[in-house]
PDB file of N, CA and C in Angstrom:
ATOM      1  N   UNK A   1      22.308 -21.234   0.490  1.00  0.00           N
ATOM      2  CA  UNK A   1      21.085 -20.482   0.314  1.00  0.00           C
ATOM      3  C   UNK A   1      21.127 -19.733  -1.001  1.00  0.00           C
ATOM      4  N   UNK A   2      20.084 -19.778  -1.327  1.00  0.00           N
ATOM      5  CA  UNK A   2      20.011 -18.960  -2.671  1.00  0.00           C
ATOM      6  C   UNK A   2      19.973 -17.028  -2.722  1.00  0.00           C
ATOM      7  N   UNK A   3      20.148 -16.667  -3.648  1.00  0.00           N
ATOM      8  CA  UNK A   3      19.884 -15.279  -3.389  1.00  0.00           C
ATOM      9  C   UNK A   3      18.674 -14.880  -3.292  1.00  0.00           C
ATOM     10  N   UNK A   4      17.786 -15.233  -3.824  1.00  0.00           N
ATOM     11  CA  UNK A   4      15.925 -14.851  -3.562  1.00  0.00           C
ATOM     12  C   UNK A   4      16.016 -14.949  -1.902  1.00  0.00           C
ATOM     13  N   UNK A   5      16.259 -16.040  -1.317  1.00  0.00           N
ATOM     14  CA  UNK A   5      16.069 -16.469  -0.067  1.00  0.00           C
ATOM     15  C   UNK A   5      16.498 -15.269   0.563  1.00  0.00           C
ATOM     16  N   UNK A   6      17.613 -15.042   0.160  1.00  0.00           N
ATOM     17  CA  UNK A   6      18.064 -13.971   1.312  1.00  0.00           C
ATOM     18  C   UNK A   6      18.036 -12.238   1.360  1.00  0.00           C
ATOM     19  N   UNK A   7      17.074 -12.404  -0.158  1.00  0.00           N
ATOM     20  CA  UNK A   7      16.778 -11.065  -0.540  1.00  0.00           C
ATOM     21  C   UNK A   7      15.634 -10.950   0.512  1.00  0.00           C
ATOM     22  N   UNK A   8      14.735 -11.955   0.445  1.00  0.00           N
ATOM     23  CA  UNK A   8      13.273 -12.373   0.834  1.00  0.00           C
ATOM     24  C   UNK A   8      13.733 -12.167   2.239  1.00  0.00           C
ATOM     25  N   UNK A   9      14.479 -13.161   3.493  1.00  0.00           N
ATOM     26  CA  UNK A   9      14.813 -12.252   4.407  1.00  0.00           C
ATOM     27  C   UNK A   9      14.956 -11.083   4.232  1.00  0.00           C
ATOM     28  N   UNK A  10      16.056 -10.205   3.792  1.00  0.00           N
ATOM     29  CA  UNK A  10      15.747  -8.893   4.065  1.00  0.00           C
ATOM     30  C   UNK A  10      14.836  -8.125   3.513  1.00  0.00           C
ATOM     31  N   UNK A  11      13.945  -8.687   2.917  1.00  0.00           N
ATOM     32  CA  UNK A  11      12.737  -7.916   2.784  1.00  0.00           C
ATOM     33  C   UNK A  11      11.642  -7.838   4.153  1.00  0.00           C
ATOM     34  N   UNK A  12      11.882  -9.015   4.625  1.00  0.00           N
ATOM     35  CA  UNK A  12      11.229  -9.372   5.649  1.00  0.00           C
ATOM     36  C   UNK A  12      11.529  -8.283   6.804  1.00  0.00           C
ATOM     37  N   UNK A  13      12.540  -8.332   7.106  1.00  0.00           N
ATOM     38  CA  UNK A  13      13.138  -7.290   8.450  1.00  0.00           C
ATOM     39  C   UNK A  13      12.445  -5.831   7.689  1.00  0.00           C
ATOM     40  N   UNK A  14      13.075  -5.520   6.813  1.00  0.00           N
ATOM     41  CA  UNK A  14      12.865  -4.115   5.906  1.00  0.00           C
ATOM     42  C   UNK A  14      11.354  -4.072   6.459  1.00  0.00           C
ATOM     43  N   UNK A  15      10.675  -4.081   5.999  1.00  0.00           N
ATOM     44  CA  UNK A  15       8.962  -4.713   6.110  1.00  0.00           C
ATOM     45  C   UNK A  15       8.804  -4.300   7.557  1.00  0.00           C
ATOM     46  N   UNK A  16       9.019  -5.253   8.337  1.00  0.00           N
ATOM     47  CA  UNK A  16       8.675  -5.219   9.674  1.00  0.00           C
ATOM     48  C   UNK A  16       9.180  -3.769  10.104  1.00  0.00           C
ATOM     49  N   UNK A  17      10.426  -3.594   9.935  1.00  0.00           N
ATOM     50  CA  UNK A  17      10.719  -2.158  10.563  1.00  0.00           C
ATOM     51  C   UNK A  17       9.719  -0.550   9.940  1.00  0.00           C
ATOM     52  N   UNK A  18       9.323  -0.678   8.399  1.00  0.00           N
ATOM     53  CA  UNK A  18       8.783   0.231   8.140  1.00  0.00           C
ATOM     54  C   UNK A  18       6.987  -0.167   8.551  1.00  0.00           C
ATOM     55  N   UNK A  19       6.946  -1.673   8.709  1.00  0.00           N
ATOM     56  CA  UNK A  19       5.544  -1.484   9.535  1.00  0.00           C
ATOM     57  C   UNK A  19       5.635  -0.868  11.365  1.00  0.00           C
ATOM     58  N   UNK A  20       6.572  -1.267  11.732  1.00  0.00           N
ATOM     59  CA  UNK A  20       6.712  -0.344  12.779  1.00  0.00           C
ATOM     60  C   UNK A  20       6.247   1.194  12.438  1.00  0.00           C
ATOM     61  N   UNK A  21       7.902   1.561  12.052  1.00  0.00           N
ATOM     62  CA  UNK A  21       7.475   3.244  12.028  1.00  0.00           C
ATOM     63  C   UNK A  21       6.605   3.520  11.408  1.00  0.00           C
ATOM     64  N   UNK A  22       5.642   2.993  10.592  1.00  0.00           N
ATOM     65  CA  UNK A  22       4.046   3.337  10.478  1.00  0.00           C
ATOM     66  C   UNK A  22       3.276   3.392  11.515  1.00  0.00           C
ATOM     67  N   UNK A  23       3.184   2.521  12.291  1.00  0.00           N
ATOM     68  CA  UNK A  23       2.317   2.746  13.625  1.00  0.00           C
ATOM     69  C   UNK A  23       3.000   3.776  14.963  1.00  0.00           C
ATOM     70  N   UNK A  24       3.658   3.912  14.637  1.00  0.00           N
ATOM     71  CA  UNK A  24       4.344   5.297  15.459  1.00  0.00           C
ATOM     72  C   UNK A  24       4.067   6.201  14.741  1.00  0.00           C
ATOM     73  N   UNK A  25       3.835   6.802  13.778  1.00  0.00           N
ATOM     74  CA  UNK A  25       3.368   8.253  13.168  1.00  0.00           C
ATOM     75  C   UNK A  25       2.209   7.784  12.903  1.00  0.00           C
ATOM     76  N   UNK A  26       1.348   6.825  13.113  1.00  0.00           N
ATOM     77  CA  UNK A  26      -0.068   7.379  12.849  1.00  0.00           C
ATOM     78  C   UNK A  26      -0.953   8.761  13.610  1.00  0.00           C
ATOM     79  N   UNK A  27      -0.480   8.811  14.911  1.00  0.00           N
ATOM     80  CA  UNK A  27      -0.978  10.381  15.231  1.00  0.00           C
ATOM     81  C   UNK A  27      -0.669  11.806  14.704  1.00  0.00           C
ATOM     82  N   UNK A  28       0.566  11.665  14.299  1.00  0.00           N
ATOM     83  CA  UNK A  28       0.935  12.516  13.070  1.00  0.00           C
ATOM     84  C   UNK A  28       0.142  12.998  11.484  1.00  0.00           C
ATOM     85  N   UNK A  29      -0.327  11.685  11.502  1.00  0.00           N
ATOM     86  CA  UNK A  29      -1.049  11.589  10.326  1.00  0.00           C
ATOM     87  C   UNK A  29      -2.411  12.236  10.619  1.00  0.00           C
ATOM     88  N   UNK A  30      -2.836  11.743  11.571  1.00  0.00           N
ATOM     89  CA  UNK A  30      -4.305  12.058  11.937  1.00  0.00           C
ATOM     90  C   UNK A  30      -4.634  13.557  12.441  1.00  0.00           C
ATOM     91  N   UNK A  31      -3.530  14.049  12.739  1.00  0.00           N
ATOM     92  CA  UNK A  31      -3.554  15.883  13.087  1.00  0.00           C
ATOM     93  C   UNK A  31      -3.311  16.393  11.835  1.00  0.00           C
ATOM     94  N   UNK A  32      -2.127  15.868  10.744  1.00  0.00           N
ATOM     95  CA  UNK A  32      -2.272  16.688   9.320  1.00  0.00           C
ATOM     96  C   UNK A  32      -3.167  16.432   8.670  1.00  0.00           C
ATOM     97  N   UNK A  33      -4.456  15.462   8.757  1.00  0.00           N
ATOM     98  CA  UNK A  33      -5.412  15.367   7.876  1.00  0.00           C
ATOM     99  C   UNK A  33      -6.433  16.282   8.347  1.00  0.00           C
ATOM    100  N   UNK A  34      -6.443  16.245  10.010  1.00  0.00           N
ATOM    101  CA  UNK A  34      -7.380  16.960  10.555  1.00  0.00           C
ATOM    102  C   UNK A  34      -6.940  18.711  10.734  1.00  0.00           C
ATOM    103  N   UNK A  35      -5.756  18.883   9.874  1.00  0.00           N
ATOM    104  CA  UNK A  35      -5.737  20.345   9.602  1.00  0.00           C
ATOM    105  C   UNK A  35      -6.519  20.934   8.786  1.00  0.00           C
ATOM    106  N   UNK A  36      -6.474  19.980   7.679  1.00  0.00           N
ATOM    107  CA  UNK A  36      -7.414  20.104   6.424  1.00  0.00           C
ATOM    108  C   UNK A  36      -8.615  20.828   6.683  1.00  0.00           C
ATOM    109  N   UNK A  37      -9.595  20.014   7.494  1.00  0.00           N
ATOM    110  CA  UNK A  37     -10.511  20.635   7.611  1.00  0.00           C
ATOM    111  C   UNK A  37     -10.520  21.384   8.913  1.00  0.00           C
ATOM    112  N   UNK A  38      -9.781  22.458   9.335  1.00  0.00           N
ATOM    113  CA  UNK A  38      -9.987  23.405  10.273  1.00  0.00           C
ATOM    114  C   UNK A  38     -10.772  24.514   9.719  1.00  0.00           C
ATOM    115  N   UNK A  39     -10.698  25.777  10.234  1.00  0.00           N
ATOM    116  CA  UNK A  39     -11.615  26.390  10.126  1.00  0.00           C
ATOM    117  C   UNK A  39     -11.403  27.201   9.204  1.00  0.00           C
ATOM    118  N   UNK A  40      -9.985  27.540   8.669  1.00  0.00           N
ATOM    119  CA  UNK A  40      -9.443  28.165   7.447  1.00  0.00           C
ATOM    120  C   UNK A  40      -8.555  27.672   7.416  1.00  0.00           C
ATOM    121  N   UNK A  41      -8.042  26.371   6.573  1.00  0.00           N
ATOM    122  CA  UNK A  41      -6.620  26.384   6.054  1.00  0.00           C
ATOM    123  C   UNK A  41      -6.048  26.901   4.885  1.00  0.00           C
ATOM    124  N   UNK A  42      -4.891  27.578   5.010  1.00  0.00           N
ATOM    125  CA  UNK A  42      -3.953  28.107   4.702  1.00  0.00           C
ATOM    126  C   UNK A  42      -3.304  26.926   3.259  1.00  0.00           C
ATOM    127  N   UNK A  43      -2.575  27.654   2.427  1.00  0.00           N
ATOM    128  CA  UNK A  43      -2.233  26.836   1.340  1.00  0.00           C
ATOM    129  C   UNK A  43      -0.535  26.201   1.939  1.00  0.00           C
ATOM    130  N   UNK A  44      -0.239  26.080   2.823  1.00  0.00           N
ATOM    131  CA  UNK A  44       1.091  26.067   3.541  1.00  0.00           C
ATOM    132  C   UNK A  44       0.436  24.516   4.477  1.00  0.00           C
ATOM    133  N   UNK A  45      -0.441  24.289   5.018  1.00  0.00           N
ATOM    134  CA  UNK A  45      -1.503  23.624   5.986  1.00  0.00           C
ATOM    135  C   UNK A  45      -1.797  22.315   4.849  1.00  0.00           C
ATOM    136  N   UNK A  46      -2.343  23.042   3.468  1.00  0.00           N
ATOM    137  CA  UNK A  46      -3.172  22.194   2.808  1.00  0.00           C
ATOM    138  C   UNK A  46      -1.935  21.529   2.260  1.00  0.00           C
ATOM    139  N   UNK A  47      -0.991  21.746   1.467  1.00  0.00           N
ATOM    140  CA  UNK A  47       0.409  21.451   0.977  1.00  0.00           C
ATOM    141  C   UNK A  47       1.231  20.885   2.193  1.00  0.00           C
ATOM    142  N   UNK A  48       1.371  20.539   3.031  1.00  0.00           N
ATOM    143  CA  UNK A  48       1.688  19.992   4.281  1.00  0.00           C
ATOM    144  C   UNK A  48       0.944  18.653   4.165  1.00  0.00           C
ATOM    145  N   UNK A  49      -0.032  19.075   4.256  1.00  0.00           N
ATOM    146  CA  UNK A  49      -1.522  17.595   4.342  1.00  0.00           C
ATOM    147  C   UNK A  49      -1.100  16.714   3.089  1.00  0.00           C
ATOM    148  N   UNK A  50      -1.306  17.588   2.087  1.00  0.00           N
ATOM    149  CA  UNK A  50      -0.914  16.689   0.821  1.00  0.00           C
ATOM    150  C   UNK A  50       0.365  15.781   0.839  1.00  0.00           C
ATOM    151  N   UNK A  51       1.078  16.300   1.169  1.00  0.00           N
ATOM    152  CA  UNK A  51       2.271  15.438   1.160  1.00  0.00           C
ATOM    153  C   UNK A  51       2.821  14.501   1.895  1.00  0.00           C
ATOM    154  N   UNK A  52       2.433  14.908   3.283  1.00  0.00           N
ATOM    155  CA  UNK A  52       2.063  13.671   3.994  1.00  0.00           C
ATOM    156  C   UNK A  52       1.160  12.290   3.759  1.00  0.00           C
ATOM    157  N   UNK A  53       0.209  13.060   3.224  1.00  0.00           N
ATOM    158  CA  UNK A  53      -0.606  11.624   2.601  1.00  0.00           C
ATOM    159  C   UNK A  53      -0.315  11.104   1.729  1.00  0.00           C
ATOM    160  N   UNK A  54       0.532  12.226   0.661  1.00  0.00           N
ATOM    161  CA  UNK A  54       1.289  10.771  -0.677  1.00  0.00           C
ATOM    162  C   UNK A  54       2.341  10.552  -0.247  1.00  0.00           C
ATOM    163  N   UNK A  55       3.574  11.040   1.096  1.00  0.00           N
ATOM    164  CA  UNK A  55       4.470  10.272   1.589  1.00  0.00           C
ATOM    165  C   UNK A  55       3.926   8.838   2.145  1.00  0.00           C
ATOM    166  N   UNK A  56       2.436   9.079   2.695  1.00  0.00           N
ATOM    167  CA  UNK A  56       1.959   7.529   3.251  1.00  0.00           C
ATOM    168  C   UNK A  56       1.393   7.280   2.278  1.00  0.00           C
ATOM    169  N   UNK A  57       1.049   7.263   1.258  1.00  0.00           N
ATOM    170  CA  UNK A  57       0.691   6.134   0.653  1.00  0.00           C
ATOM    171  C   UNK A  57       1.866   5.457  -0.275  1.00  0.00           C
ATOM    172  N   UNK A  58       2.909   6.096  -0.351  1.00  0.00           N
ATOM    173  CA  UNK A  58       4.161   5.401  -1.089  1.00  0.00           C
ATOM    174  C   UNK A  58       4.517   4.776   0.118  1.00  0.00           C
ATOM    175  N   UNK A  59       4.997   4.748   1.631  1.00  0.00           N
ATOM    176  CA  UNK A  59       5.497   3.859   2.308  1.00  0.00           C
ATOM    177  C   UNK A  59       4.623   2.658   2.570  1.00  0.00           C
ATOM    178  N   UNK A  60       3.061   2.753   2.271  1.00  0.00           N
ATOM    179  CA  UNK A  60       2.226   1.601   2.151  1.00  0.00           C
ATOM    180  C   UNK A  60       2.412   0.437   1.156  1.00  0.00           C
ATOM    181  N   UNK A  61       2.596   1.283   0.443  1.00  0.00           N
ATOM    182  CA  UNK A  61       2.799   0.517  -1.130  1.00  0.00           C
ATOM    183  C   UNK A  61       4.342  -0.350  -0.605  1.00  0.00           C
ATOM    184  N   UNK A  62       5.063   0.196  -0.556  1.00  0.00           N
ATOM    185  CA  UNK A  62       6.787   0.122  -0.703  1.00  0.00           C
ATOM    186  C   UNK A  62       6.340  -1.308   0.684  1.00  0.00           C
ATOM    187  N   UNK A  63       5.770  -0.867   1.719  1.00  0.00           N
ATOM    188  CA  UNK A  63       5.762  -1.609   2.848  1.00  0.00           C
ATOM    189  C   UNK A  63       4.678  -3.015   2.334  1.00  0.00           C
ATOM    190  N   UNK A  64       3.962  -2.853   1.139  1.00  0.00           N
ATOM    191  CA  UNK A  64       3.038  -4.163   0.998  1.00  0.00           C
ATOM    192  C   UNK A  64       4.079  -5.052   0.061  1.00  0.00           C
ATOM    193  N   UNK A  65       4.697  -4.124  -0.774  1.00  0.00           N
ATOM    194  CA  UNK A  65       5.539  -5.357  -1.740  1.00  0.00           C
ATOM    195  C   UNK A  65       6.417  -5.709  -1.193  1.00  0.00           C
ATOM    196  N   UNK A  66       7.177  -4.890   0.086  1.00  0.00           N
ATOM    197  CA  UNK A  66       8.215  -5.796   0.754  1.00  0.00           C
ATOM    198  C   UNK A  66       7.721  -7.277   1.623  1.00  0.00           C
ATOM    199  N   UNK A  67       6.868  -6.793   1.899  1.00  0.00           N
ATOM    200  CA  UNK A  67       5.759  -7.972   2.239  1.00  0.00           C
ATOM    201  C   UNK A  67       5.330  -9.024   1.562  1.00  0.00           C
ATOM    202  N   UNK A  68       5.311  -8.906   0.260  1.00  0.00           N
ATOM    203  CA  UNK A  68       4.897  -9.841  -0.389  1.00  0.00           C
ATOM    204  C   UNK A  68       6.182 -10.768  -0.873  1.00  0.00           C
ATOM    205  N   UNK A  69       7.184  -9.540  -1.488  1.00  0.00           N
ATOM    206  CA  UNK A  69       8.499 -10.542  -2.425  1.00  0.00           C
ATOM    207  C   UNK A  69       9.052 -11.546  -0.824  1.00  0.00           C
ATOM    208  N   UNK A  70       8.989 -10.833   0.582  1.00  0.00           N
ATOM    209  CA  UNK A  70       9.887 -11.657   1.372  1.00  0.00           C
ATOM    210  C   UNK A  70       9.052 -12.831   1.184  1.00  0.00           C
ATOM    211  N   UNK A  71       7.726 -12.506   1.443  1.00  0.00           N
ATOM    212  CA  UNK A  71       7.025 -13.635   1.593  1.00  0.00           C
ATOM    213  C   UNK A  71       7.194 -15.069   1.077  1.00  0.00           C
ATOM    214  N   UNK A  72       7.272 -14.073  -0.374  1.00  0.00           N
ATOM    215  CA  UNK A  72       7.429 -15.270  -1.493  1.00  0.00           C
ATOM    216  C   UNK A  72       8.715 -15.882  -1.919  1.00  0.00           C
ATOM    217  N   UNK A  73       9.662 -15.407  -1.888  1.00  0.00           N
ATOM    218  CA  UNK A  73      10.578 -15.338  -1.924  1.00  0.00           C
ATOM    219  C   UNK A  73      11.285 -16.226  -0.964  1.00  0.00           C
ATOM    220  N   UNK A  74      10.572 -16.269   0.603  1.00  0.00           N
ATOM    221  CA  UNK A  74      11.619 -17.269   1.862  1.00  0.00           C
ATOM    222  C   UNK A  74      10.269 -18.716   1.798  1.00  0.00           C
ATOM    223  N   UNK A  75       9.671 -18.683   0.379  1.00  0.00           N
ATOM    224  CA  UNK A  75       9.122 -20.103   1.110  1.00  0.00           C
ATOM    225  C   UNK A  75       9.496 -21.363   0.543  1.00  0.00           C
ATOM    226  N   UNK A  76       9.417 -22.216   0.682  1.00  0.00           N
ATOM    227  CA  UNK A  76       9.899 -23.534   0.235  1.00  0.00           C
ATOM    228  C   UNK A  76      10.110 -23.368  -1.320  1.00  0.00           C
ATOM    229  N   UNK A  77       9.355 -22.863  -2.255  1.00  0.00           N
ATOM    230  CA  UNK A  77       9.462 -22.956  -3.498  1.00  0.00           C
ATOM    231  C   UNK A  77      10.566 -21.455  -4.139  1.00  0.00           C
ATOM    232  N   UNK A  78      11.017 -21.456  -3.276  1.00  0.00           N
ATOM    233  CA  UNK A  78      11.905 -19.867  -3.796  1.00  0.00           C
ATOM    234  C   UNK A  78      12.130 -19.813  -4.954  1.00  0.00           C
ATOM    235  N   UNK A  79      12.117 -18.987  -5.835  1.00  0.00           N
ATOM    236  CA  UNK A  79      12.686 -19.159  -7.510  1.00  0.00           C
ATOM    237  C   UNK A  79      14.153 -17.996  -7.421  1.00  0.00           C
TER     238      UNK A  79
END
């Protein structure tokens, strides 16, 4: 086997496991966004929110290209 191949597997597992623990903290997500707009948030509330949402959008990102290199990477044409 080549090394792409088996990078591409473990991109694959990698992938799958952080698409997991994405769908297990989505309720997490959905109470720190919905702090935001409570009835006064606090700069502790709003800075909380924020960072959660650019922690998820870097594990989106991180979780689409692992997705893609396994992809590409375990198919017949591996480079």
């Amino acid at each position: 086997m080549r090394t792409n191949k088996i990078l591409g597997y473990i991109f694959l597992v990698l992938a799958i496991l952080f698409t997991l623990s994405m769908l297990g903290r989505i309720p997490q997500f959905v109470g720190s966004i919905a702090n935001l707009f409570a009835d006064q948030p606090n700069g502790f509330e709003s800075g909380r929110a924020f960072g959660t949402f650019l922690g998820w959008i870097i594990q989106i990102a991180l979780t689409v290209a692992l997705w893609i290199y396994g992809i590409r990477w375990t198919g017949k044409k591996a480079r």
